[in-house]
Protein backbone atom coordinates (compact mmCIF):
# COMPACT_ATOMS: atom_id res chain seq x y z
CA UNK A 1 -26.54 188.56 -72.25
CA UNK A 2 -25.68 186.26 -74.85
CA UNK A 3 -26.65 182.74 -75.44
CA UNK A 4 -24.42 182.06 -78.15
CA UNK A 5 -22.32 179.49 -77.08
CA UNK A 6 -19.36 180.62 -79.36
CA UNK A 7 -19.27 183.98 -77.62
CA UNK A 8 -19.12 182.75 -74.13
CA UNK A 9 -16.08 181.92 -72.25
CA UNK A 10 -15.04 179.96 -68.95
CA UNK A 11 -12.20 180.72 -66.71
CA UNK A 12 -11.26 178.17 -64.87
CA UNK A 13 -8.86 179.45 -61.78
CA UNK A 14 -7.22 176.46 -59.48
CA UNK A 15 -6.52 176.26 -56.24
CA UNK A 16 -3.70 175.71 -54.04
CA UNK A 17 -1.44 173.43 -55.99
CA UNK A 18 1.09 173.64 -58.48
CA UNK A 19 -0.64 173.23 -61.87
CA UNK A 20 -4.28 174.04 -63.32
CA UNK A 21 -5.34 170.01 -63.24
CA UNK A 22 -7.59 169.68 -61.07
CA UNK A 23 -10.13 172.10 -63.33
CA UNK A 24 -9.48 169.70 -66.22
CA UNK A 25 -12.96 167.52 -64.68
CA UNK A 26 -14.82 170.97 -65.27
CA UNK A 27 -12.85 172.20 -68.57
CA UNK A 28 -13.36 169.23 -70.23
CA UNK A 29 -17.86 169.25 -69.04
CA UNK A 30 -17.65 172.89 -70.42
CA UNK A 31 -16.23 171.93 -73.76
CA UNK A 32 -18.32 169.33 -74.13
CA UNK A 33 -21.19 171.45 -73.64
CA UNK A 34 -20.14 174.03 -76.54
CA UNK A 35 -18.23 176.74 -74.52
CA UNK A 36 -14.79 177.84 -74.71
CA UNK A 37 -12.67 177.15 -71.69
CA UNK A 38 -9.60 178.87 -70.44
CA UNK A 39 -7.75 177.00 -66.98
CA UNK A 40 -4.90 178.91 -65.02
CA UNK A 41 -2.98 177.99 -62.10
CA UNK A 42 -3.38 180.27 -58.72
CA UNK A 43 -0.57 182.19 -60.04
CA UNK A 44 -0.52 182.24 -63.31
CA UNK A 45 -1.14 180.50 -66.98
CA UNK A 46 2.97 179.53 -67.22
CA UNK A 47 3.95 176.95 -65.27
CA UNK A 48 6.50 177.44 -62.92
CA UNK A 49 8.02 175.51 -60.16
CA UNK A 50 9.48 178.14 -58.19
CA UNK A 51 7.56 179.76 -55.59
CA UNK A 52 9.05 181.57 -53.00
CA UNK A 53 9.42 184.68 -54.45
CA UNK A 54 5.51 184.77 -55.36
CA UNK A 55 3.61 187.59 -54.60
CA UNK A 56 0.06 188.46 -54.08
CA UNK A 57 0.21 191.02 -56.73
CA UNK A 58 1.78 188.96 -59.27
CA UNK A 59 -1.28 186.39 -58.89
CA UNK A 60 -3.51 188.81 -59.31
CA UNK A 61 -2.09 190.68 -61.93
CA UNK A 62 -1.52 187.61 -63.91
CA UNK A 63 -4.82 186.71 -63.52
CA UNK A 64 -6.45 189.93 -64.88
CA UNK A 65 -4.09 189.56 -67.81
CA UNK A 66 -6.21 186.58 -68.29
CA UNK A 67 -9.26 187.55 -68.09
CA UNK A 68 -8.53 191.02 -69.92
CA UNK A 69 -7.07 189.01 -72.92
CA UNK A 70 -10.27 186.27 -72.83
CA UNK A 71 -12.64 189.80 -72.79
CA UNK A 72 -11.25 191.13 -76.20
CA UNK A 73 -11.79 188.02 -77.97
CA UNK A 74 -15.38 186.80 -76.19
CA UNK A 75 -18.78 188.59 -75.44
CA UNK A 76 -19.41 186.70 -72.13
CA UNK A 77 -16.83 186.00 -69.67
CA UNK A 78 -17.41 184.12 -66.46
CA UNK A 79 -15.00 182.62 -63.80
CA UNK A 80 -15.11 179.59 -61.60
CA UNK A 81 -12.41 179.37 -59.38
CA UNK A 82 -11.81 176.75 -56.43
CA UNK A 83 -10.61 178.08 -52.98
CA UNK A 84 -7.81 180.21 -53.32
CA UNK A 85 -8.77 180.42 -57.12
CA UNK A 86 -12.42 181.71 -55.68
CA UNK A 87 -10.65 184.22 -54.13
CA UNK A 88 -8.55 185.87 -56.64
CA UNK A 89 -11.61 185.99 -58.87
CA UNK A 90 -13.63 188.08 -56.17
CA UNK A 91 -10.40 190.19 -55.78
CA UNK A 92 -10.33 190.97 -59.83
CA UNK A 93 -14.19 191.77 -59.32
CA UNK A 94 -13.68 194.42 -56.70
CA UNK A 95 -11.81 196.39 -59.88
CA UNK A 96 -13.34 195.26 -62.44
CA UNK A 97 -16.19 194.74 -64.32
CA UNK A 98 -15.53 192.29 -67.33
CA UNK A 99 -16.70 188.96 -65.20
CA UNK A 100 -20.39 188.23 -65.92
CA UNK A 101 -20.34 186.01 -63.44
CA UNK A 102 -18.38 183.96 -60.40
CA UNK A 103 -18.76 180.94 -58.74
CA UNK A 104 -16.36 180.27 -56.44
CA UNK A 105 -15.80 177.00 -54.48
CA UNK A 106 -14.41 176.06 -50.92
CA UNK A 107 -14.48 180.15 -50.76
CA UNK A 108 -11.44 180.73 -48.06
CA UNK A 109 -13.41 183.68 -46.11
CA UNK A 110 -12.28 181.62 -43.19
CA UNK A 111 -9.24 178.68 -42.60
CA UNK A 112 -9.76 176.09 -40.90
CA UNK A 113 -7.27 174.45 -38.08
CA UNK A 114 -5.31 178.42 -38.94
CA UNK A 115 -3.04 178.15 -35.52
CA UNK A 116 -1.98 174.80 -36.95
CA UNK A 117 -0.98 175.88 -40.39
CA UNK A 118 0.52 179.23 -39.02
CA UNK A 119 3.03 176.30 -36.50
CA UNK A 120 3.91 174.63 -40.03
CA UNK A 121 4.60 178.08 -41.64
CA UNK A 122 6.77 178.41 -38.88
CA UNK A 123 8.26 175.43 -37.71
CA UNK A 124 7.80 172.34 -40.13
CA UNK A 125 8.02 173.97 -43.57
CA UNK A 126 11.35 175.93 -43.11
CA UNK A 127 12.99 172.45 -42.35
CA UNK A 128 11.44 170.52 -45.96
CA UNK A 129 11.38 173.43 -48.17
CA UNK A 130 15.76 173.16 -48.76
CA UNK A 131 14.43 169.30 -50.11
CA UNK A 132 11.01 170.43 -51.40
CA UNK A 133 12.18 172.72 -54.26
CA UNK A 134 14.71 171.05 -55.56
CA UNK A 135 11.55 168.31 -55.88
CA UNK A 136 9.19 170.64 -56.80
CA UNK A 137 11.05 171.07 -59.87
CA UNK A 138 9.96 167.67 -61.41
CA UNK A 139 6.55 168.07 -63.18
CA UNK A 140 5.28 164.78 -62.65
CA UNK A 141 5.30 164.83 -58.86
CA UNK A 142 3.01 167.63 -58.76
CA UNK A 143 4.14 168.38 -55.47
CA UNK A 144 1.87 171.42 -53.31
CA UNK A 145 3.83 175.13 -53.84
CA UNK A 146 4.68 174.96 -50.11
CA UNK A 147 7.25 178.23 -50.93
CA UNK A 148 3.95 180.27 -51.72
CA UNK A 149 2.06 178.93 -48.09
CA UNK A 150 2.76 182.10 -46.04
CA UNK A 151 2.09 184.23 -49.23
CA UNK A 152 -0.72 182.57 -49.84
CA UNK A 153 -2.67 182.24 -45.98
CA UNK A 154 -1.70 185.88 -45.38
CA UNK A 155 -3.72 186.82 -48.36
CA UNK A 156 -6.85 184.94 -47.28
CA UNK A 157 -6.77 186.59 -43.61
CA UNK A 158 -5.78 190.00 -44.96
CA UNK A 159 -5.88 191.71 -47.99
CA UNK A 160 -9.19 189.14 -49.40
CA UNK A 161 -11.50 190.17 -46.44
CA UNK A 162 -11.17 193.69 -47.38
CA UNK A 163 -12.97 195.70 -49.68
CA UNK A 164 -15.55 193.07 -50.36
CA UNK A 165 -18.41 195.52 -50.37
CA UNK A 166 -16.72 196.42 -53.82
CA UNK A 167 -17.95 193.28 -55.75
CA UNK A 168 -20.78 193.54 -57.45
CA UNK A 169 -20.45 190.60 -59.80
CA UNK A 170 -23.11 187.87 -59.66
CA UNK A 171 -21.31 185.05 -57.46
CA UNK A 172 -22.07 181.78 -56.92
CA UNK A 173 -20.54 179.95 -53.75
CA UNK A 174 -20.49 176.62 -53.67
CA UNK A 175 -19.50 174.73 -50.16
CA UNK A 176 -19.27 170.91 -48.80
CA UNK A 177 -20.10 171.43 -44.60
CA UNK A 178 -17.69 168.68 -44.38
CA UNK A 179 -14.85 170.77 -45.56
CA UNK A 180 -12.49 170.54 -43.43
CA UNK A 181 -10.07 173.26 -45.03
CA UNK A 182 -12.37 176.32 -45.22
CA UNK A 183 -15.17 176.73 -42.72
CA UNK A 184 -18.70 176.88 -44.64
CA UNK A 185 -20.48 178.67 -41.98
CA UNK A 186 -18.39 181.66 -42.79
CA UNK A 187 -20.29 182.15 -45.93
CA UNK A 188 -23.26 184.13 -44.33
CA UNK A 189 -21.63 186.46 -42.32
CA UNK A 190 -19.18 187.78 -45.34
CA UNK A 191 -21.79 187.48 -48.07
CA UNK A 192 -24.18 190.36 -47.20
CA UNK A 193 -20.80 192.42 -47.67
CA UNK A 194 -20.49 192.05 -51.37
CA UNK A 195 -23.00 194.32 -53.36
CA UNK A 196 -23.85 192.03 -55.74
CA UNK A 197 -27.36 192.26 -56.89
CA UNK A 198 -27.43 188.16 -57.52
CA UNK A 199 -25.47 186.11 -55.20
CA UNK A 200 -26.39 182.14 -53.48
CA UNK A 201 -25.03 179.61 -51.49
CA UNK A 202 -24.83 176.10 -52.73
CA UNK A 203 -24.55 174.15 -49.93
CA UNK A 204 -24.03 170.43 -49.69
CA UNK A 205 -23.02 167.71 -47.66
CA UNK A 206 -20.80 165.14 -49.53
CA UNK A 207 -17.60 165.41 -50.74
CA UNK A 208 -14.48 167.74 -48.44
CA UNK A 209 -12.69 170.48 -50.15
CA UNK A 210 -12.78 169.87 -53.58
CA UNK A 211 -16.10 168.68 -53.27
CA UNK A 212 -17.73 166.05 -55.61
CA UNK A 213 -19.21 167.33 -58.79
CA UNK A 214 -22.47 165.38 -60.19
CA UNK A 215 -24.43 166.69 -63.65
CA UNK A 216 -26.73 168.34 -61.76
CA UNK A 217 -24.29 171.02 -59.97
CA UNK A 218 -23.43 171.83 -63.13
CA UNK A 219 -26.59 172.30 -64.29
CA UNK A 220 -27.38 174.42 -61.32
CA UNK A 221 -24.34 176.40 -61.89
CA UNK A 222 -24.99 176.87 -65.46
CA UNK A 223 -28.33 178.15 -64.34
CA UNK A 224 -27.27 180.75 -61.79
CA UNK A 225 -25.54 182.08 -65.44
CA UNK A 226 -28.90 182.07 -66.60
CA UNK A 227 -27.14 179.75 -69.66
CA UNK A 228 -29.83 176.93 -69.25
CA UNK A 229 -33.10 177.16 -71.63
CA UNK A 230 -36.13 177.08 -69.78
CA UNK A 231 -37.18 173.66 -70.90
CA UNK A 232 -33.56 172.25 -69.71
CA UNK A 233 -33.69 173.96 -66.22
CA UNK A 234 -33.78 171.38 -62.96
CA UNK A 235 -36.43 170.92 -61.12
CA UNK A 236 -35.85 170.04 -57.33
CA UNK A 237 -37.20 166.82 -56.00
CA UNK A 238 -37.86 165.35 -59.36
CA UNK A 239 -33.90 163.83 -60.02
CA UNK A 240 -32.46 160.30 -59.59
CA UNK A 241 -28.80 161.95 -59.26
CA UNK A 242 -28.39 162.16 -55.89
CA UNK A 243 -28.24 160.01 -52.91
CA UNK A 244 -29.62 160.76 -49.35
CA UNK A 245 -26.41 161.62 -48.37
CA UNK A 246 -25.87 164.16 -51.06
CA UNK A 247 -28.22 167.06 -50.60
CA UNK A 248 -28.18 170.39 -51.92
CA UNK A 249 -29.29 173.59 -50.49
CA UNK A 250 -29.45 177.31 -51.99
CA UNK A 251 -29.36 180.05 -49.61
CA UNK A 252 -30.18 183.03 -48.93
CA UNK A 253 -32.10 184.00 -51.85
CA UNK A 254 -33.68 180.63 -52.27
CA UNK A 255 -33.48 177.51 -50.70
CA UNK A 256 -34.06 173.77 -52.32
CA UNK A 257 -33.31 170.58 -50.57
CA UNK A 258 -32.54 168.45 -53.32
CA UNK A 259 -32.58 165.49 -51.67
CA UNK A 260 -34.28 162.32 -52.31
CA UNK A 261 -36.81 160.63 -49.95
């Protein structure tokens, strides 16, 4: 694989919400660092502010557009999507081939507090939606894409969960145990199902969902790319960055506690 920085690119996939910003943290480390950087919405590059009429195949059609269109034009291609964007990466991988690599963060293999979003699917959402997306329309307020919800959780109990034996991408996964969205002990009993040759858990314990990024998760990410020179590569209990409260742990293939005495 390639080194050359001007031949490798990022895709950066988003979560649940209505734009790509909250990748901007990660595009913006990436370009810093020499790579090019691509960041997409759940469903989509184009904004839009409609979303009831998304579909599960429209996401991840759009996104292999994406990543097809990245492929012609770069030697390396790898993703990094968070939660829901995690998932639609996997999904392209089960197809196809042109990811180098994944990491995938807040990995939805299991919802958290699911009877309680399945009531406000049912109940609460129906009765703000009429209000939502006439508010939804208005960029700035960045509101959630409530009329994708039920689209959207039916995917991560259903049609994600299947076929994961057909991934053989490297992945990454990369999970706070105080998430309180996606349950992080999931993450051992679905990843022996992917064939991936190279696959690890990050785990740590600071941060929730969108969990909080320091230079040397990036460095550790870049690493599982195999991107870092030798000389640059981390070496556990040896770093100032983190705080007793903000350990790190690889499983299953390795583990490092990365924590600091």
């Amino acid at each position: 694989m390639t080194k050359d920085k001007s031949k490798i690119h990022f895709i950066l996939v988003a979560g649940f919400s209505s734009d790509s910003e909250e990748t901007f943290w990660l595009r913006d480390i990436l370009r810093e660092k020499g790579y090019g950087v691509t960041a997409v919405s759940f469903y989509g590059p184009k904004l839009r502010t409609e979303f009831a009429s998304l579909t599960e195949d429209e996401c991840i059609r759009n996104l292999a557009k994406v990543i097809d269109q990245v492929s012609e034009k770069n030697e390396t291609v790898f993703g990094i999507g968070i939660s829901l964007g995690g998932a639609l990466l996997l999904e392209h991988a089960k197809n196809n081939k042109n990811l180098a690599g994944i990491a995938s963060v807040g990995t939805p293999f299991r919802l958290r507090n699911l009877k309680l979003m399945v009531a406000a699917q049912r109940v609460i959402i129906p009765l703000i939606y009429p209000a939502w997306k006439h508010l939804q329309k208005r960029d700035r307020l960045r509101l959630s894409p409530l009329g994708a919800a039920q689209m959207s959780v039916r995917y991560m109990r259903n049609r994600f969960l299947e076929n994961l034996g057909s991934v053989e991408t490297p992945a990454l996964f990369l999970h706070s145990k105080k998430d309180k969205v996606t349950d992080w002990r999931a993450l051992e009993e679905y990843l022996p199902k992917l064939s991936s040759s190279k696959k690890e858990i990050l785990y740590f314990d600071n941060g929730n969902h969108v969990i909080n990024y320091s230079p040397l998760i990036i460095e550790k990410t870049l690493e599982f790319f195999d991107l870092t020179e030798s000389k640059e590569k981390t070496e556990p209990f040896e770093t100032p960055l983190l705080s007793p409260e903000n350990t790190l742990e690889f499983q299953p293939v390795k583990v490092e506690s990365l924590k600091e005495e």
